[in-house]
PDB file of N, CA and C in Angstrom:
ATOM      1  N   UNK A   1       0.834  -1.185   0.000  1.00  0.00           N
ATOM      2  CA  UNK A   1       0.000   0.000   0.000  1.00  0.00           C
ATOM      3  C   UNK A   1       0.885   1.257   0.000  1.00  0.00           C
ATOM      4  N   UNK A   2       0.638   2.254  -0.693  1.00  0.00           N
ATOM      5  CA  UNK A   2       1.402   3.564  -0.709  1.00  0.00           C
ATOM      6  C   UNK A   2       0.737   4.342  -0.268  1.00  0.00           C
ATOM      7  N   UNK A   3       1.362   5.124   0.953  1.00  0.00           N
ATOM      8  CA  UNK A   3       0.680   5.613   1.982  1.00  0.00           C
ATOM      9  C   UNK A   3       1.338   7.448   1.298  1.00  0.00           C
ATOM     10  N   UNK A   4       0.840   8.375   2.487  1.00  0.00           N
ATOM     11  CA  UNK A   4       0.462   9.396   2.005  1.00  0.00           C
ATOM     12  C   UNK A   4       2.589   9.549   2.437  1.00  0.00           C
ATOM     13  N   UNK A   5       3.125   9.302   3.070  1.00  0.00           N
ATOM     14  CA  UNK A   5       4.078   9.559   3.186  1.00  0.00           C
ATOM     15  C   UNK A   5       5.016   9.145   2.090  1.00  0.00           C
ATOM     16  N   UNK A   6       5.012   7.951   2.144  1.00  0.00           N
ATOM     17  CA  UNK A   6       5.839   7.423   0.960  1.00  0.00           C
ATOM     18  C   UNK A   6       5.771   7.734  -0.016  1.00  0.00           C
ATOM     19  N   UNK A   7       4.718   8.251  -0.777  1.00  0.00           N
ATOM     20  CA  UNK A   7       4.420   8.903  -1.891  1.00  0.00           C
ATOM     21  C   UNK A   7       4.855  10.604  -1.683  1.00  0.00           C
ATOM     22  N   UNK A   8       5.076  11.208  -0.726  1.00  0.00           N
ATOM     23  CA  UNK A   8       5.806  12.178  -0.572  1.00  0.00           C
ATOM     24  C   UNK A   8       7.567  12.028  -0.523  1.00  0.00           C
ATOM     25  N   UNK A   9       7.536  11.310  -0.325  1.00  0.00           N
ATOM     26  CA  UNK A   9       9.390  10.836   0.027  1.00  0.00           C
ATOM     27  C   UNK A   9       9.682  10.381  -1.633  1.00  0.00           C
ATOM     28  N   UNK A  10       8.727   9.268  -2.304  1.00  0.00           N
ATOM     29  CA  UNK A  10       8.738   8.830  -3.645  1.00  0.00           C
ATOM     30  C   UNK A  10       9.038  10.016  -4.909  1.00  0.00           C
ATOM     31  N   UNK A  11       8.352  11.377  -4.444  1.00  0.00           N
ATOM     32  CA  UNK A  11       7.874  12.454  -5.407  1.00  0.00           C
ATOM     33  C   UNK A  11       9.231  13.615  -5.069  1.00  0.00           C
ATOM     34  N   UNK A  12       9.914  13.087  -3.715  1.00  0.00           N
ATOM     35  CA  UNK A  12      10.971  13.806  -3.583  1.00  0.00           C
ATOM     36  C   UNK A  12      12.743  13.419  -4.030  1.00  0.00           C
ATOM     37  N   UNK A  13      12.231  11.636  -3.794  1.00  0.00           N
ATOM     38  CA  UNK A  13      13.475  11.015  -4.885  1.00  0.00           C
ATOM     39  C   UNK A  13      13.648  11.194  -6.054  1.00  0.00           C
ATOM     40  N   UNK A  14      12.440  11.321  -6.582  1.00  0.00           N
ATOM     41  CA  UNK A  14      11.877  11.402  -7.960  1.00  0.00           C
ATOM     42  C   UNK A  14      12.489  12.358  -8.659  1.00  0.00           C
ATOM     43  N   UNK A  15      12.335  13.854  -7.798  1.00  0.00           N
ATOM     44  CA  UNK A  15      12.576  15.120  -8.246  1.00  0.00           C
ATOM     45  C   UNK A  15      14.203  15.129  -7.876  1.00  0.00           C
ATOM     46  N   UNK A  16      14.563  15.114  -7.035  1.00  0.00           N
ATOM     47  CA  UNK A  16      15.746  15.446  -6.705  1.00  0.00           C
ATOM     48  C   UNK A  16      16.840  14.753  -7.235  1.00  0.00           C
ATOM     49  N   UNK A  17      16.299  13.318  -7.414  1.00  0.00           N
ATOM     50  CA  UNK A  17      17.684  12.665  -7.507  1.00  0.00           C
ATOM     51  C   UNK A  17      17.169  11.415  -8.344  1.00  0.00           C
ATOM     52  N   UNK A  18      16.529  11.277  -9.505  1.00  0.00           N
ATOM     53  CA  UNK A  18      15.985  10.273 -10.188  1.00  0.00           C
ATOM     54  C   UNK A  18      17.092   9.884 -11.682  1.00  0.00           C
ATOM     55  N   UNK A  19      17.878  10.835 -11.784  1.00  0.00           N
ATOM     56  CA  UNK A  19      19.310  10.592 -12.716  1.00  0.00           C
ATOM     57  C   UNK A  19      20.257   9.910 -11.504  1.00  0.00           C
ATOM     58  N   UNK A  20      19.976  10.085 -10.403  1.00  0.00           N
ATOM     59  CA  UNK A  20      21.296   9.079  -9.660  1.00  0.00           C
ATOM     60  C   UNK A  20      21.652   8.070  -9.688  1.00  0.00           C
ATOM     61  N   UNK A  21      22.502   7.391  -9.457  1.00  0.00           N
ATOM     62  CA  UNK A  21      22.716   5.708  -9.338  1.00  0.00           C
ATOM     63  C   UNK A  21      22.091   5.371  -7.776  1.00  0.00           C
ATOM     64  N   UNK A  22      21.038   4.040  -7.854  1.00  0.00           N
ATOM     65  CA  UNK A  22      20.448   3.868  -6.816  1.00  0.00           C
ATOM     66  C   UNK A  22      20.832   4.196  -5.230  1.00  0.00           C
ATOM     67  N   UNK A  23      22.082   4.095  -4.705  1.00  0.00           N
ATOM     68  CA  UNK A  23      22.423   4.698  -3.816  1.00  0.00           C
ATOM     69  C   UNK A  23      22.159   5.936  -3.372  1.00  0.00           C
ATOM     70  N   UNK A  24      22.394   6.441  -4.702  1.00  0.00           N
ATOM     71  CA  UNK A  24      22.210   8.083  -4.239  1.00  0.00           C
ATOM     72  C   UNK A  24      20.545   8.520  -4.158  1.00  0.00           C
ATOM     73  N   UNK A  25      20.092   7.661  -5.331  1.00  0.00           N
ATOM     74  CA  UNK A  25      18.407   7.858  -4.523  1.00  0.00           C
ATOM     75  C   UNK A  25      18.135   7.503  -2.932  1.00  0.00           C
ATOM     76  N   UNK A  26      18.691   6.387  -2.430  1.00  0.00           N
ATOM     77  CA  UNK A  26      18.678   5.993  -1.486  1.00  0.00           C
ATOM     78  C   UNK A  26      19.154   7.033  -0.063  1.00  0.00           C
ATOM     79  N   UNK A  27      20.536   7.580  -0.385  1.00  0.00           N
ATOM     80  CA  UNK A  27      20.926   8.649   0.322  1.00  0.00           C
ATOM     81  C   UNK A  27      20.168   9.968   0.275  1.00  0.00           C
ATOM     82  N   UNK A  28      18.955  10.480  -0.984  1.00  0.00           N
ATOM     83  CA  UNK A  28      18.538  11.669  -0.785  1.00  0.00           C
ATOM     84  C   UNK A  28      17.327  11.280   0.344  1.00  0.00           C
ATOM     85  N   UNK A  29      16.923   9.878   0.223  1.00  0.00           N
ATOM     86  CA  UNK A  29      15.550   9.849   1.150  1.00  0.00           C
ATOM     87  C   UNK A  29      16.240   9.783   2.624  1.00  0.00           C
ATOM     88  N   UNK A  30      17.232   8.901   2.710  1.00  0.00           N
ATOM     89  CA  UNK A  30      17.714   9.362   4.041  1.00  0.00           C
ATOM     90  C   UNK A  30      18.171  10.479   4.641  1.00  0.00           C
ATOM     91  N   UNK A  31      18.256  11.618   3.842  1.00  0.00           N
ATOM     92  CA  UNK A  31      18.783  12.750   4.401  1.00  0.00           C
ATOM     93  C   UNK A  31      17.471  13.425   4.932  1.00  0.00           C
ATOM     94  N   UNK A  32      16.191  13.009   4.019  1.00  0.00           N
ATOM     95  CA  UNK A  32      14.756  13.273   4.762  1.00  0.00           C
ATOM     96  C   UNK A  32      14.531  12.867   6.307  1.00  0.00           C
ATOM     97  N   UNK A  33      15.076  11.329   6.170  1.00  0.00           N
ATOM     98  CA  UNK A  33      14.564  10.839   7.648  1.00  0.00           C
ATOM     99  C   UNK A  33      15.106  10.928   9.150  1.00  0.00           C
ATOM    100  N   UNK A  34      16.870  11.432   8.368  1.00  0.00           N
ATOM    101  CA  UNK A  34      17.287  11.855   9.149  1.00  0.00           C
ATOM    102  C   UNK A  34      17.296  13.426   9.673  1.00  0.00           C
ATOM    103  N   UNK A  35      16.782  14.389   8.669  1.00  0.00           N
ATOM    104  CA  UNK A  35      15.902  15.842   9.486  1.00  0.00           C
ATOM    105  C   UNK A  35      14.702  15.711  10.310  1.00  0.00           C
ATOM    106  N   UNK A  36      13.836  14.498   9.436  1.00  0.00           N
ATOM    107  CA  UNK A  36      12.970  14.330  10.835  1.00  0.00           C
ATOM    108  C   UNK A  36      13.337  13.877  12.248  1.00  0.00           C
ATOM    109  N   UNK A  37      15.126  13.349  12.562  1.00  0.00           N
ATOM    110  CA  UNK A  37      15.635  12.900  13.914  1.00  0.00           C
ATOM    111  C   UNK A  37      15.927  14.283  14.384  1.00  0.00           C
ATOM    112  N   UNK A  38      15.874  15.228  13.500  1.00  0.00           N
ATOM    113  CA  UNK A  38      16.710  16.895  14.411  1.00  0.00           C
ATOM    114  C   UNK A  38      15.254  17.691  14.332  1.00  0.00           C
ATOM    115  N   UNK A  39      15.265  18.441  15.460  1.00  0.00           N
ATOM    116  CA  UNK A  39      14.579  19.723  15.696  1.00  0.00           C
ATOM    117  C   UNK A  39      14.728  20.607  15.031  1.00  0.00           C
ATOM    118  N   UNK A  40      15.375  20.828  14.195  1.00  0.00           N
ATOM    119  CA  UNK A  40      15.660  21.952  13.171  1.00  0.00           C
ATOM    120  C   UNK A  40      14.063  21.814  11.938  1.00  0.00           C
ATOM    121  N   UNK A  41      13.506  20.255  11.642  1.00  0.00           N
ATOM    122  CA  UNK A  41      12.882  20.430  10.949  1.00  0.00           C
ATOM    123  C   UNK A  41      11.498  19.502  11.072  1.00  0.00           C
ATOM    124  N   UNK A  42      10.860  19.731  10.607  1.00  0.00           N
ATOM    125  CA  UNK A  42       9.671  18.847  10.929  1.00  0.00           C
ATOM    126  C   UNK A  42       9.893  17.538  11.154  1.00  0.00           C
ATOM    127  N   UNK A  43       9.183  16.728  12.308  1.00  0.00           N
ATOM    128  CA  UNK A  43       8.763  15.455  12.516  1.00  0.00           C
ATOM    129  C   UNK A  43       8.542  14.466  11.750  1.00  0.00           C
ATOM    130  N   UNK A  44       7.817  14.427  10.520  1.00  0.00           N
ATOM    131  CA  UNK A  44       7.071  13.434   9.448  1.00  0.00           C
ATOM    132  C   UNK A  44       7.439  14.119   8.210  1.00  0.00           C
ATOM    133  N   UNK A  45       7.271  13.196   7.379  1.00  0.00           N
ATOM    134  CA  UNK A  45       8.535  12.770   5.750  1.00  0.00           C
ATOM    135  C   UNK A  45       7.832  14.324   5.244  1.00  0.00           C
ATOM    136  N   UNK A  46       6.481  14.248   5.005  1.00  0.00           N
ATOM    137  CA  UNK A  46       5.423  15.417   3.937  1.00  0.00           C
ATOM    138  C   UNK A  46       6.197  16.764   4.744  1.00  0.00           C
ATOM    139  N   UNK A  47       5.900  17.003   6.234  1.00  0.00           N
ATOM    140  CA  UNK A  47       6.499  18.188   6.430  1.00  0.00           C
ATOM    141  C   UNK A  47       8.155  18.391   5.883  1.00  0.00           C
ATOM    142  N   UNK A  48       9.051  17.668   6.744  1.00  0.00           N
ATOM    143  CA  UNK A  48      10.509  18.033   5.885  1.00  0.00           C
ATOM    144  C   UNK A  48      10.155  18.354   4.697  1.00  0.00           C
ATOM    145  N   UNK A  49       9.521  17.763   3.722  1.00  0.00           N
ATOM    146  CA  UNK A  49       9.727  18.006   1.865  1.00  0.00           C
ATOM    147  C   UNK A  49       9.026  18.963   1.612  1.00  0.00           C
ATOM    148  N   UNK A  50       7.630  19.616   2.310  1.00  0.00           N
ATOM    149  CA  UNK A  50       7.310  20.564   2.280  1.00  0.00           C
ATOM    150  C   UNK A  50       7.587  22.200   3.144  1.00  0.00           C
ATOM    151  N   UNK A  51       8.661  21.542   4.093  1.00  0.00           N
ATOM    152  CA  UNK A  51       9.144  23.243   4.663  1.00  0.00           C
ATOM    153  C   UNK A  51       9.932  23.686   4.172  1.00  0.00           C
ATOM    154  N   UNK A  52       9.364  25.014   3.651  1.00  0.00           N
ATOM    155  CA  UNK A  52       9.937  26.258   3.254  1.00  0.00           C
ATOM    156  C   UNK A  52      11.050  26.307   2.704  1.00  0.00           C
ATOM    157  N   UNK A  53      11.428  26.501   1.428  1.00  0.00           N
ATOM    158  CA  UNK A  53      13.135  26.756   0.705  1.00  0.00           C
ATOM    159  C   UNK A  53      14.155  25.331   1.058  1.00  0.00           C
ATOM    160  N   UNK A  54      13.202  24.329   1.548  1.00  0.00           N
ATOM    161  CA  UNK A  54      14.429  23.284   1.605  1.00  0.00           C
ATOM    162  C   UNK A  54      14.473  22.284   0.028  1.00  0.00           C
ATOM    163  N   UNK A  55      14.050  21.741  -0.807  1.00  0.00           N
ATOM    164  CA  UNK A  55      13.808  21.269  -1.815  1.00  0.00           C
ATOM    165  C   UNK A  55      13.104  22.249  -3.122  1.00  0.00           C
ATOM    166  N   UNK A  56      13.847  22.792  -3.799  1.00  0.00           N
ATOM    167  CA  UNK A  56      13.628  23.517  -4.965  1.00  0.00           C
ATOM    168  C   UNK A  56      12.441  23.006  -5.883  1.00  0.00           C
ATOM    169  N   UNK A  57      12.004  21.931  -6.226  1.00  0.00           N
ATOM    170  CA  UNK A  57      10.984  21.289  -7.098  1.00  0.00           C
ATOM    171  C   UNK A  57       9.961  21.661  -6.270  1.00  0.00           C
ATOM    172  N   UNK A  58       9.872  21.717  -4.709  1.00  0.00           N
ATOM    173  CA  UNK A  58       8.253  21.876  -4.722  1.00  0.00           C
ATOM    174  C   UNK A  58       7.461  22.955  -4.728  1.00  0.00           C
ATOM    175  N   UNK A  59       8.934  24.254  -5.059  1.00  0.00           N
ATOM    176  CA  UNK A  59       8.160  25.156  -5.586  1.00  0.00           C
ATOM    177  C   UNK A  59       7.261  25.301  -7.078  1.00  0.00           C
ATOM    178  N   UNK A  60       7.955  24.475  -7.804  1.00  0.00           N
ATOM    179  CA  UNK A  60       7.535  24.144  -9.232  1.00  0.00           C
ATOM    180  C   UNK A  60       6.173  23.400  -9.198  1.00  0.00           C
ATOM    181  N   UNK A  61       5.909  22.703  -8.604  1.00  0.00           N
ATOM    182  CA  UNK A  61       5.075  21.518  -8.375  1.00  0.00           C
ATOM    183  C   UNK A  61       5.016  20.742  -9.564  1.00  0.00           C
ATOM    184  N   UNK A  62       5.758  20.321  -9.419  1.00  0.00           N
ATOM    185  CA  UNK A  62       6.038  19.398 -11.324  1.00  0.00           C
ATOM    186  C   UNK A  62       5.452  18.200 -11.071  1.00  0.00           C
ATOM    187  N   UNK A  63       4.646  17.436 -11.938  1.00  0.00           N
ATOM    188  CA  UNK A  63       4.637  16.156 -12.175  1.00  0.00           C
ATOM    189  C   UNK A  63       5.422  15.255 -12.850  1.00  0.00           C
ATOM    190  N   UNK A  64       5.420  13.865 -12.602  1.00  0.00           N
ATOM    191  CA  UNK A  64       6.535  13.172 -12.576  1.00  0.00           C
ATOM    192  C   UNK A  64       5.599  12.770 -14.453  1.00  0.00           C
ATOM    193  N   UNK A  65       6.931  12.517 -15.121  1.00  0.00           N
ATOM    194  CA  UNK A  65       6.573  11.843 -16.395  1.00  0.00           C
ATOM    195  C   UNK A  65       7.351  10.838 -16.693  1.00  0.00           C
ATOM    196  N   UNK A  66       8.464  10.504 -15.934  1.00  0.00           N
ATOM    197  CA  UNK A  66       9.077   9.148 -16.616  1.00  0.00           C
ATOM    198  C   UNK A  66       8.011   8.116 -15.342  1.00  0.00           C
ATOM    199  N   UNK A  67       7.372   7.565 -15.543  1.00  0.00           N
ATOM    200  CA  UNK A  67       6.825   6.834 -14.885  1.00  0.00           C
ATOM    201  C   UNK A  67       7.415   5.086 -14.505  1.00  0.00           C
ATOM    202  N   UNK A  68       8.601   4.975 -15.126  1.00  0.00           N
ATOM    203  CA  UNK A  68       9.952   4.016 -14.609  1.00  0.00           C
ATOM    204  C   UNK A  68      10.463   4.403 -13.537  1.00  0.00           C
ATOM    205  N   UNK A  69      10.712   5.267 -13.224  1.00  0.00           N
ATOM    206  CA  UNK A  69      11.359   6.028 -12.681  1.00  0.00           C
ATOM    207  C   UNK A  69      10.742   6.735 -11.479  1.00  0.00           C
ATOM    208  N   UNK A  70       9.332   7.088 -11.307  1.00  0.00           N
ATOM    209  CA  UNK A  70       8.078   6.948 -10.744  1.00  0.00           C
ATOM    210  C   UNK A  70       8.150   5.620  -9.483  1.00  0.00           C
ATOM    211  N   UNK A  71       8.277   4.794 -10.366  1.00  0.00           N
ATOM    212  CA  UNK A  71       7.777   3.249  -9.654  1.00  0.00           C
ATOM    213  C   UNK A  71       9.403   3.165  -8.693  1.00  0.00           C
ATOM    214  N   UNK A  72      10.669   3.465  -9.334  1.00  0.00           N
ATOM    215  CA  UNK A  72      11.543   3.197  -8.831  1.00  0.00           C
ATOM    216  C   UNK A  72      12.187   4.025  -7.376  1.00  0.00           C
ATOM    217  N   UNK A  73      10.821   5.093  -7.535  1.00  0.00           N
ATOM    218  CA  UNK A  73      11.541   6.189  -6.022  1.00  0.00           C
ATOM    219  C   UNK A  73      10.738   5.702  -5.234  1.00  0.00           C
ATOM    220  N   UNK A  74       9.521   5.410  -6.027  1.00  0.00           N
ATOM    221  CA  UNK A  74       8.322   4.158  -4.983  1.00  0.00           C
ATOM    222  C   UNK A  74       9.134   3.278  -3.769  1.00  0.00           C
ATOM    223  N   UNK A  75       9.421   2.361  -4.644  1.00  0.00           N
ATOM    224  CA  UNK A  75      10.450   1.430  -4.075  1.00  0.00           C
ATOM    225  C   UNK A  75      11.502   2.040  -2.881  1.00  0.00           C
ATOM    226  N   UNK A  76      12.384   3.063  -3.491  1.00  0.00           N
ATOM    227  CA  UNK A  76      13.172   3.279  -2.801  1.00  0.00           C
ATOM    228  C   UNK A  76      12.465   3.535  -1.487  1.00  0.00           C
ATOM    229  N   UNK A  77      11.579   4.350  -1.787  1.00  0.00           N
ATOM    230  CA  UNK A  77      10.460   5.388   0.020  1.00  0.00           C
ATOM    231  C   UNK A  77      10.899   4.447   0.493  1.00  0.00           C
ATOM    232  N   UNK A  78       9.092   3.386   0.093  1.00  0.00           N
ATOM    233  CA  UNK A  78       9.075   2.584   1.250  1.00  0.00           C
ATOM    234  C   UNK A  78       9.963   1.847   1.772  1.00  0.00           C
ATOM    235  N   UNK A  79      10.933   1.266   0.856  1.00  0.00           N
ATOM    236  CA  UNK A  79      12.554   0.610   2.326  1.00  0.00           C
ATOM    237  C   UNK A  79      12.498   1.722   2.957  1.00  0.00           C
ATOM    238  N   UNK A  80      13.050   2.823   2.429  1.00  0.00           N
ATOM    239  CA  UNK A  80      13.714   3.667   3.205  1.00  0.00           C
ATOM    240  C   UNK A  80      12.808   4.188   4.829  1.00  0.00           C
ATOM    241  N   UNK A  81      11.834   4.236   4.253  1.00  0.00           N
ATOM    242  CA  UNK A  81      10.354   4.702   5.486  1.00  0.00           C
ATOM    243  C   UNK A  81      10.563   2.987   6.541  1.00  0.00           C
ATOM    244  N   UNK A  82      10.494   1.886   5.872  1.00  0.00           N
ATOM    245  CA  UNK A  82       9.956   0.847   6.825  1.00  0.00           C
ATOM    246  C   UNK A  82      11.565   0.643   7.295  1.00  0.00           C
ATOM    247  N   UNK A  83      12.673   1.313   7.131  1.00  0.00           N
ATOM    248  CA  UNK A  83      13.797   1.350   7.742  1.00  0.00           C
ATOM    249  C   UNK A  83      15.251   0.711   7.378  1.00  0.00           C
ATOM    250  N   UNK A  84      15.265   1.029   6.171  1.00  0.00           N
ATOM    251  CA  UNK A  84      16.824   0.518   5.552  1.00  0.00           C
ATOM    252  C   UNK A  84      17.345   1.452   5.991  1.00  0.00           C
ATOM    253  N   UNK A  85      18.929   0.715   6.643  1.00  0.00           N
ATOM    254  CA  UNK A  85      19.740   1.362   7.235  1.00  0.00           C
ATOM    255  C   UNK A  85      20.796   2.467   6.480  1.00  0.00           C
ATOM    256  N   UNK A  86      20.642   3.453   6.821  1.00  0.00           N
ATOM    257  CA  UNK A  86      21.423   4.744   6.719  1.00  0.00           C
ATOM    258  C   UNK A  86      22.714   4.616   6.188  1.00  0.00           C
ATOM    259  N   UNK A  87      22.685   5.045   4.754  1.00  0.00           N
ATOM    260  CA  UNK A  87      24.292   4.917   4.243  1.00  0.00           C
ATOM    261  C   UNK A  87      25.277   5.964   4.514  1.00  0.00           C
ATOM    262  N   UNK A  88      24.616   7.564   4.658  1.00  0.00           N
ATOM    263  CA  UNK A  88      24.886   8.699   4.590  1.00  0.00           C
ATOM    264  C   UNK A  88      25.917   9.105   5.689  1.00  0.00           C
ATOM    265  N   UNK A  89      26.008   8.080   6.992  1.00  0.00           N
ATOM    266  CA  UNK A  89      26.684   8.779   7.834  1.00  0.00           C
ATOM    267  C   UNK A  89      25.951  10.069   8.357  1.00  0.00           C
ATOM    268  N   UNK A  90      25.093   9.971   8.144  1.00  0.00           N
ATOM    269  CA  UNK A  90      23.464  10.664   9.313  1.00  0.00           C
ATOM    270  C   UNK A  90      23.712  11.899   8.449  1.00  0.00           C
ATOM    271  N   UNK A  91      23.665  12.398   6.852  1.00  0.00           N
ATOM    272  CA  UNK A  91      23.880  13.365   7.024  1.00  0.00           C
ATOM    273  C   UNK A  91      22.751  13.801   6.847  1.00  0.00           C
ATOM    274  N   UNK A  92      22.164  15.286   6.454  1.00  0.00           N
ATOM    275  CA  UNK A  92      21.123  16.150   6.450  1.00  0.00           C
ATOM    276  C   UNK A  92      20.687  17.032   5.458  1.00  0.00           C
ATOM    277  N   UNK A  93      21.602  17.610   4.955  1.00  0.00           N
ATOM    278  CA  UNK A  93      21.919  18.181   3.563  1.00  0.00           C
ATOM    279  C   UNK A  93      22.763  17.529   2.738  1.00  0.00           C
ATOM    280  N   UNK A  94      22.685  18.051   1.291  1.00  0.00           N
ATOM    281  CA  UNK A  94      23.141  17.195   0.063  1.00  0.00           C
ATOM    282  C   UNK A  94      23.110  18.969  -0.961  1.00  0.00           C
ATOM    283  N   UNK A  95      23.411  18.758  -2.045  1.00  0.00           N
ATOM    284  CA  UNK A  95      23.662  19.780  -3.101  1.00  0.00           C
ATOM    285  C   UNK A  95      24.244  18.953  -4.479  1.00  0.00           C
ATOM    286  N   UNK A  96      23.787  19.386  -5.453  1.00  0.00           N
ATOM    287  CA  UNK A  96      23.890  18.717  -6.999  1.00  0.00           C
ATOM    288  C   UNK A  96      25.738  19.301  -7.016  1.00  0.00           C
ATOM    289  N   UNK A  97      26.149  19.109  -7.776  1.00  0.00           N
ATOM    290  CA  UNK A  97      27.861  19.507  -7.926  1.00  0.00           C
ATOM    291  C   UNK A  97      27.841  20.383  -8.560  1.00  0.00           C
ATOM    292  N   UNK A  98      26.438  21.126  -9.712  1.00  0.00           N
ATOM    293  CA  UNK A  98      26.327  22.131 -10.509  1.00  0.00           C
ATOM    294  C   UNK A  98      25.873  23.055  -9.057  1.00  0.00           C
ATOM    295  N   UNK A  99      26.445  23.681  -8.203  1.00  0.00           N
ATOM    296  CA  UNK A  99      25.827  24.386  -7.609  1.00  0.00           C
ATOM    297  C   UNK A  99      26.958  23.928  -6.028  1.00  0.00           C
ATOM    298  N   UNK A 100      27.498  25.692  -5.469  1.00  0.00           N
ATOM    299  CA  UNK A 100      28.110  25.306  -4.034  1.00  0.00           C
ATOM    300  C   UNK A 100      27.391  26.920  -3.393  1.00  0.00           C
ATOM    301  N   UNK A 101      26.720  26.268  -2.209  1.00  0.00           N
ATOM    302  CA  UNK A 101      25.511  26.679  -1.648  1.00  0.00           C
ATOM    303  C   UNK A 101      26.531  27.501  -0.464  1.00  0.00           C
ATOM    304  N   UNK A 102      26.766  28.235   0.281  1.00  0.00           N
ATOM    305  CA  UNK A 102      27.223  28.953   1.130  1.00  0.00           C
ATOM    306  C   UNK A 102      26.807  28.301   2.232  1.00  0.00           C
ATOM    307  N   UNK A 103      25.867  27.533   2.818  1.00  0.00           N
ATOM    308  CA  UNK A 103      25.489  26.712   3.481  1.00  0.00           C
ATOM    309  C   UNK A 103      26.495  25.628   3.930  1.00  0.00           C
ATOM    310  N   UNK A 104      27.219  25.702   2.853  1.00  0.00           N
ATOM    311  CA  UNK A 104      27.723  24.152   2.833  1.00  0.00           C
ATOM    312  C   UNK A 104      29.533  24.608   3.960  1.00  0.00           C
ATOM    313  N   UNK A 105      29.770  25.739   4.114  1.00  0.00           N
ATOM    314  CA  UNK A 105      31.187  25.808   5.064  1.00  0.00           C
ATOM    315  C   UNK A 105      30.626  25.946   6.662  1.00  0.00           C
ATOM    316  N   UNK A 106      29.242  25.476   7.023  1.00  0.00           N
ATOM    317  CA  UNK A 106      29.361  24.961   8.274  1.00  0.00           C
ATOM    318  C   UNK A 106      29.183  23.897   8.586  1.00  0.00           C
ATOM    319  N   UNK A 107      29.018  22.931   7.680  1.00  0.00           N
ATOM    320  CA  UNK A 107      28.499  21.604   7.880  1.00  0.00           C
ATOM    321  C   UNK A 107      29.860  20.500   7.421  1.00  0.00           C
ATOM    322  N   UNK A 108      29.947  19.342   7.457  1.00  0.00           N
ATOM    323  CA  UNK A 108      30.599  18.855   7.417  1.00  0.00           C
ATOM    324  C   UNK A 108      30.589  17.841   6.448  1.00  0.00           C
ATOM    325  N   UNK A 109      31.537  17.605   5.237  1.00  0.00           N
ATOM    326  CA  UNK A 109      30.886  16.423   3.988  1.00  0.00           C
ATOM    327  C   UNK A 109      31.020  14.852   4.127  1.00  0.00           C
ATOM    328  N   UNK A 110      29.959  14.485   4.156  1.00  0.00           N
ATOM    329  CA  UNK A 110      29.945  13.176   4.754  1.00  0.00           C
ATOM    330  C   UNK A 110      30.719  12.322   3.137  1.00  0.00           C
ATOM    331  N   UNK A 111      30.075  12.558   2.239  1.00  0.00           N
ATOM    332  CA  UNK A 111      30.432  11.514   1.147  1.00  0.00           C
ATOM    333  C   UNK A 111      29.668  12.066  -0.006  1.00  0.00           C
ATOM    334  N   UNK A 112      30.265  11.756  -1.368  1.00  0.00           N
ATOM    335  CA  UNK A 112      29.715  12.431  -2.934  1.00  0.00           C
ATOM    336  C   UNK A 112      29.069  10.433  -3.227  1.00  0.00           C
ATOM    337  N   UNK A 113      27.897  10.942  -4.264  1.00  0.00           N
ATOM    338  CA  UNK A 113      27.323   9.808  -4.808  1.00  0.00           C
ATOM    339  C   UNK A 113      26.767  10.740  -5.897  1.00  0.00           C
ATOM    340  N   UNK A 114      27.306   9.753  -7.179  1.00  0.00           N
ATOM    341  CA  UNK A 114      26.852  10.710  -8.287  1.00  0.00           C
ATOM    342  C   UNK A 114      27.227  11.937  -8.613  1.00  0.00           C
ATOM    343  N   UNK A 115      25.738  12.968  -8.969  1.00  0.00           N
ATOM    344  CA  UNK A 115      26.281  14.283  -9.237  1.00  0.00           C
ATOM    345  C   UNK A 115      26.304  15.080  -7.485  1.00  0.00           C
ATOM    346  N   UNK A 116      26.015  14.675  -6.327  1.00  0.00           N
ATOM    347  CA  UNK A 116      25.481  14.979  -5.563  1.00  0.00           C
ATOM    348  C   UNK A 116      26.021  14.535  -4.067  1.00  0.00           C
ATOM    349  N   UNK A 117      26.818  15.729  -3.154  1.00  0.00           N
ATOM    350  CA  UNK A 117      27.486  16.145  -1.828  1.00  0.00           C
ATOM    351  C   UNK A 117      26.701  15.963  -1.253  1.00  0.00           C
ATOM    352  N   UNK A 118      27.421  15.362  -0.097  1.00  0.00           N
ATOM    353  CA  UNK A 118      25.888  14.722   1.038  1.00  0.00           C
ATOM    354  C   UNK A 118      27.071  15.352   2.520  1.00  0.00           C
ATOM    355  N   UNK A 119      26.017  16.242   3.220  1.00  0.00           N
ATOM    356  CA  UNK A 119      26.809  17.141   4.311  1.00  0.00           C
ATOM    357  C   UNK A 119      26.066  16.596   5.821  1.00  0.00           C
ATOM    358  N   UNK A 120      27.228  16.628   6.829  1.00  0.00           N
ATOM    359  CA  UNK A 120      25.847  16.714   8.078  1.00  0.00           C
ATOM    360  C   UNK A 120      26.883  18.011   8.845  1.00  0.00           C
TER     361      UNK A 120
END
């Protein structure tokens, strides 16, 4: 069953990181689950992906059209939601390599996958 979360976490692999090699899909949903472990950001998957300036696509509100690709962030959620273990080294933020965010000299870089810096 695809619940209202997973399909938020699904629509955020989707967007963010659906050119990655599976890992790195894997690492963008964990960087979700692990903001929901900090106070800095909402509790549950829909809030993180929907507060304010943190994920660029949901200002767009784009729909998904490769629908392969659809099914495959599917997949990823739900492990990731029913609890596959954390590759990231707990991190929290991430950034594409086309792009260095000023954000990124207080945090610390856990590991690159793909096009895409994964920070805690």
């Amino acid at each position: 069953m695809i619940t209202v979360a997973i399909m938020c976490m699904a629509l955020n692999v989707y967007h963010e990181a659906r050119g990655e090699p599976l890992n790195g899909q894997y690492a963008v949903a964990h960087v979700v689950m692990n903001r929901m472990a900090d106070p800095r950001w909402a509790d549950d998957v829909c809030g993180v992906i929907g507060q304010k300036a943190q994920f660029s696509w949901t200002r767009k509100h784009a729909m998904p059209r490769d629908m392969d690709a659809l099914r495959q962030a599917i997949k990823v959620a739900a492990q990731v939601i029913d609890g596959r273990p954390d590759s990231t080294q707990g991190s929290t933020h991430y950034h594409n390599d086309t792009v260095e965010p000023l954000w990124t000299f207080n945090l610390t870089k856990t590991m690159k996958i793909g096009n895409h810096q994964f920070y805690k």
